[in-house]
Structure formats: C-alpha cells, structure tokens
Protein backbone atom coordinates (compact mmCIF):
# COMPACT_ATOMS: atom_id res chain seq x y z
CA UNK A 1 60.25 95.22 109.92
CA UNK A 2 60.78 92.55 107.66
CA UNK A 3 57.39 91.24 106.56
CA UNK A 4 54.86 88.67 107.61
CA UNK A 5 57.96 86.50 108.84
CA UNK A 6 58.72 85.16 105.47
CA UNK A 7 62.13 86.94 105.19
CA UNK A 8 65.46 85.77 106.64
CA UNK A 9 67.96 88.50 108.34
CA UNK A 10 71.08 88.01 109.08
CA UNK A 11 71.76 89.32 112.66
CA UNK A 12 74.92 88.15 114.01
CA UNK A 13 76.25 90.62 113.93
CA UNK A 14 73.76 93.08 116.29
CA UNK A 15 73.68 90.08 118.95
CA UNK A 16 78.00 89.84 119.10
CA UNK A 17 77.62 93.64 119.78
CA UNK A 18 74.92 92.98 122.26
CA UNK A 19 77.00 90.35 123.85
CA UNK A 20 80.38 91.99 123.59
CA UNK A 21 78.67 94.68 125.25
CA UNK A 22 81.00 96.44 128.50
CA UNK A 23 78.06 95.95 131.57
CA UNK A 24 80.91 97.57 134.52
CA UNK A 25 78.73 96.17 137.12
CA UNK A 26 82.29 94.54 138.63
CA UNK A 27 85.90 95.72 138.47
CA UNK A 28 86.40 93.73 135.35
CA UNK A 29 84.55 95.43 133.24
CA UNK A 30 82.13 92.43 132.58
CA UNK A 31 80.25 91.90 129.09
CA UNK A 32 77.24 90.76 128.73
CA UNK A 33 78.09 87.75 127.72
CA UNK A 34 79.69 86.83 131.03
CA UNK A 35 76.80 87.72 133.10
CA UNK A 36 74.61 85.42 130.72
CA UNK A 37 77.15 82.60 130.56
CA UNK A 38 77.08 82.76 135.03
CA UNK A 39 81.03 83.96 134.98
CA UNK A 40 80.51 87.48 136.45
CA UNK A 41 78.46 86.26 139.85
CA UNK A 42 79.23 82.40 139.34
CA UNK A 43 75.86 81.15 138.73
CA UNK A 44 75.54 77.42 137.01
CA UNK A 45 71.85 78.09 135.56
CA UNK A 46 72.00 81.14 133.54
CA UNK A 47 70.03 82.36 130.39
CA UNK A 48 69.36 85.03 128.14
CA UNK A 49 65.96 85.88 126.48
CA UNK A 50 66.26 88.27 123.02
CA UNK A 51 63.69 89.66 120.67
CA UNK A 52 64.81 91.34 117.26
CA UNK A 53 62.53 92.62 114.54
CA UNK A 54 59.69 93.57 116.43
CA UNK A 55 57.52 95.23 113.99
C-alpha cells in the first residue's frame, strides 16, 4: 500500500513479468502477452484489464 494515492511506484517491471508470463494453453507455449495482443487465437479486438496496489 502506498498511501492515499499521492505516491508514484515504479512497476514495470511486475507487469513485463506478468506479460512475459508462459500461459501453455497452445503448443507454443503462449505468454500472456500474446493472448492479450489476439496472436494466440487470432482475435483483432483484444484487451487487458490490471489492478496493482490494491490496499
């Protein structure tokens, strides 16, 4: 928790591993990333919804 909102984080990190992260729902071991960007089931609207610091 990082306080009534008024503080800045820097988490670029945590997301690239979120995104980088190995799904294996297909034979290419898919990321999340490529399900999100509509590569993994070749979808042209795709999107990805993320909440961080929840306190």
């Amino acid at each position: 928790y990082t306080g009534q909102q008024r503080h800045v984080c820097y988490l670029i990190p945590m997301w690239e591993e979120v995104l980088r992260f190995k799904t294996y729902c297909s034979e290419k071991k898919d990321t999340v990333a490529d399900i999100v960007s509509g590569r993994t089931f070749r979808q042209a609207n795709c999107g990805m919804a993320g909440v961080a610091n929840v306190g």
